[in-house]
C-alpha atoms as a PDB file:
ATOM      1  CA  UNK A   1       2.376  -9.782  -5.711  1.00  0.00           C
ATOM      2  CA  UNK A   2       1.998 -12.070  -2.891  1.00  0.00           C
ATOM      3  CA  UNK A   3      -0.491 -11.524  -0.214  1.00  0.00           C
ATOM      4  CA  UNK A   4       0.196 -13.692   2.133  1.00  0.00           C
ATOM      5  CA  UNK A   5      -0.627 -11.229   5.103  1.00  0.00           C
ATOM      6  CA  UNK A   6      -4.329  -8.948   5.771  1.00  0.00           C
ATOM      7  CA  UNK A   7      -4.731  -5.464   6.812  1.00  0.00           C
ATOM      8  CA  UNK A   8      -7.853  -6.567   8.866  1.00  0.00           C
ATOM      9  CA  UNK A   9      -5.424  -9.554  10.688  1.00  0.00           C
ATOM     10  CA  UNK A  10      -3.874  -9.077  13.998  1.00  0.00           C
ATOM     11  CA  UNK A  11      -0.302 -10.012  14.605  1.00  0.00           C
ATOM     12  CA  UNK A  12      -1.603 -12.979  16.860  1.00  0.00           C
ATOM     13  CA  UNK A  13      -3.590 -14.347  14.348  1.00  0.00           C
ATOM     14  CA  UNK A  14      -0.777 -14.908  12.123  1.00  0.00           C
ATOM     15  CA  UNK A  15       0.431 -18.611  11.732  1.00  0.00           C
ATOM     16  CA  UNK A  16       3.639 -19.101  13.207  1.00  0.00           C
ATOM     17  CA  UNK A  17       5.567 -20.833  10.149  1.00  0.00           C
ATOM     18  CA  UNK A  18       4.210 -17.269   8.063  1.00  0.00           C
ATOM     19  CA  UNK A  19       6.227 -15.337  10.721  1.00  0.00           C
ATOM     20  CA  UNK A  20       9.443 -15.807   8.356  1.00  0.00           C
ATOM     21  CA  UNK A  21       8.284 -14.404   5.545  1.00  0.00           C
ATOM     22  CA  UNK A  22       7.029 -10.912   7.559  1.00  0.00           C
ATOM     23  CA  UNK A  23      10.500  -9.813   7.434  1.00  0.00           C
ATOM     24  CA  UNK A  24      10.737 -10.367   3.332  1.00  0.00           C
ATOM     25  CA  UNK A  25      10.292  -6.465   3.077  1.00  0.00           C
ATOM     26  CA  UNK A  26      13.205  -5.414   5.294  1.00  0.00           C
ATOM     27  CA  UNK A  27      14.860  -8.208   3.835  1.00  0.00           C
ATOM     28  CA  UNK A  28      15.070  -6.996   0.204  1.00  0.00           C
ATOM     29  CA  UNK A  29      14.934  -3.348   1.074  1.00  0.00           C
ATOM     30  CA  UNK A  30      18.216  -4.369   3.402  1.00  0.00           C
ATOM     31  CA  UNK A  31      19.828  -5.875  -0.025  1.00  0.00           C
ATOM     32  CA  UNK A  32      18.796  -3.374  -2.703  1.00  0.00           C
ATOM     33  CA  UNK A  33      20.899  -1.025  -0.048  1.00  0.00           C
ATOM     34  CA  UNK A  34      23.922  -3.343   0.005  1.00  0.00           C
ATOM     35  CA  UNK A  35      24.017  -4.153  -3.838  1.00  0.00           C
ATOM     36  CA  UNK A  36      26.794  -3.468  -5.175  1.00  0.00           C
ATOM     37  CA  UNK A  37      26.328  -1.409  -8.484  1.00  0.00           C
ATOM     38  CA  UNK A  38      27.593   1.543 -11.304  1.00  0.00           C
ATOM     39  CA  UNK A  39      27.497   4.914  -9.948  1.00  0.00           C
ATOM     40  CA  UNK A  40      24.520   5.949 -12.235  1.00  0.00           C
ATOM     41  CA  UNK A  41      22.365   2.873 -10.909  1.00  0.00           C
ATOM     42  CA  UNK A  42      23.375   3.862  -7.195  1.00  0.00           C
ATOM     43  CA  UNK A  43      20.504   6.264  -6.674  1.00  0.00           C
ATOM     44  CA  UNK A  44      17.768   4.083  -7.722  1.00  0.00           C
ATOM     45  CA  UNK A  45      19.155   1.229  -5.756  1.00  0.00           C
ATOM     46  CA  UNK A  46      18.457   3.711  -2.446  1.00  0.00           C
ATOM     47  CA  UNK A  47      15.290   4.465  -3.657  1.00  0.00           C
ATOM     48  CA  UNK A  48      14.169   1.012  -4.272  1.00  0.00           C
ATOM     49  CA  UNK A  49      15.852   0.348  -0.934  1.00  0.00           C
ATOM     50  CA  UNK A  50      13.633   3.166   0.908  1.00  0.00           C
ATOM     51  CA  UNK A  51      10.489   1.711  -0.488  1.00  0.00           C
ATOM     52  CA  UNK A  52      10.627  -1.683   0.062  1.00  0.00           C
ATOM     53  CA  UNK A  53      12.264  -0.804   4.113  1.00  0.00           C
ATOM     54  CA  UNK A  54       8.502   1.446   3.987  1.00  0.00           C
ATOM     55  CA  UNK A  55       6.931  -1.275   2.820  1.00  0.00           C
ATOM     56  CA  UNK A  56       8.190  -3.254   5.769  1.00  0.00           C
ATOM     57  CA  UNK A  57       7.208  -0.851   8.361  1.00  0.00           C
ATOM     58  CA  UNK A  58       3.705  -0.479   7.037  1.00  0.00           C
ATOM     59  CA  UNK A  59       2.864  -3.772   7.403  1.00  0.00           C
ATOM     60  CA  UNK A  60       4.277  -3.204  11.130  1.00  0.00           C
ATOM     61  CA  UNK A  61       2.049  -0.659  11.277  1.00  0.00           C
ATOM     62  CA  UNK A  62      -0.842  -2.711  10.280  1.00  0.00           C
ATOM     63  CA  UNK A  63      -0.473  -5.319  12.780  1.00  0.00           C
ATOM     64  CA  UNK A  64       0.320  -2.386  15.457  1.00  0.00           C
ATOM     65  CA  UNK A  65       4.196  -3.137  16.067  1.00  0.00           C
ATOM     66  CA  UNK A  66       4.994   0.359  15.291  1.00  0.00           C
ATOM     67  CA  UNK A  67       2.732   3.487  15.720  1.00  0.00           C
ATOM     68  CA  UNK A  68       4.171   5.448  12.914  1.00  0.00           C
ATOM     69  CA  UNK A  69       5.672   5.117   9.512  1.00  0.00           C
ATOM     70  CA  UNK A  70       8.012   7.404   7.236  1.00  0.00           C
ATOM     71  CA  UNK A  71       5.979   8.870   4.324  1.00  0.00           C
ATOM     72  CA  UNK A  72       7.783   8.108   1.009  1.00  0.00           C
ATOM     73  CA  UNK A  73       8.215  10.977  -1.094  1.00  0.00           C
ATOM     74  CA  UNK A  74       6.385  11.391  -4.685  1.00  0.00           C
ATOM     75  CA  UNK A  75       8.125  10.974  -7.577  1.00  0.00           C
ATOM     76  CA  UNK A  76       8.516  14.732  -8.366  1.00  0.00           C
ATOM     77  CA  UNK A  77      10.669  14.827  -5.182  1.00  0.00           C
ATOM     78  CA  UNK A  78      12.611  11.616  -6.117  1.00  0.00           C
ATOM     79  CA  UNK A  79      13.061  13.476  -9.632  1.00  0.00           C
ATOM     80  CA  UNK A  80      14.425  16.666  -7.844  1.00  0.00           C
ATOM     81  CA  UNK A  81      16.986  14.209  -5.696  1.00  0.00           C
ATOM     82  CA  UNK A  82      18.261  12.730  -8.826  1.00  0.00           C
ATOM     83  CA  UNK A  83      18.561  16.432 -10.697  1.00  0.00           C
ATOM     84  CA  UNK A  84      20.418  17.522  -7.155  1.00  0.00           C
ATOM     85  CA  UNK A  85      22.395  14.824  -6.577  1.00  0.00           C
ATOM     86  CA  UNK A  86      23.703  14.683 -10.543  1.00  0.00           C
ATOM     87  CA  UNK A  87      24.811  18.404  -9.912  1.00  0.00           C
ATOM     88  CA  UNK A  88      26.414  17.672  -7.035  1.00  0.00           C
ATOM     89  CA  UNK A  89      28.714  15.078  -8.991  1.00  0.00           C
ATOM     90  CA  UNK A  90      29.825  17.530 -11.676  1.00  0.00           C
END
């Protein structure tokens, strides 16, 4: 994985042709919610969606653009989704 920003860096410090790429998160989260795929692959699409859209917002957090961020759920919850949600279809 690419570290191309610090948790110790301030937003100002930050060089301006790097600003681009702090959007990369929201970017694929934004994607993995729009892909198009089989109803069985859906549901991990969201989730991948969710994390990476987290992802984003930490590292908002981080250079204090945003004061809090959604806690992902563990993966016993995301297990108890996918039981719930597979009921739900039947």
């Amino acid at each position: 994985e690419l570290h191309l920003f610090s948790d110790n860096e301030e937003i100002n410090e930050v060089a301006s042709n790097e600003l681009r790429y702090f959007i990369l998160y929201a970017l694929i989260g934004w994607l993995y919610e729009y892909r198009s795929s089989n109803r069985e692959q859906r549901l991990d699409d969201i989730h991948l969606s969710i994390s990476y859209l987290i992802k984003y917002l930490q590292l908002c957090k981080n250079y204090g653009l945003v004061k809090q961020v959604p806690i992902e759920n563990d993966d016993d919850d995301k297990e108890k989704f996918r039981l719930h949600a597979t009921q739900d279809r039947q």
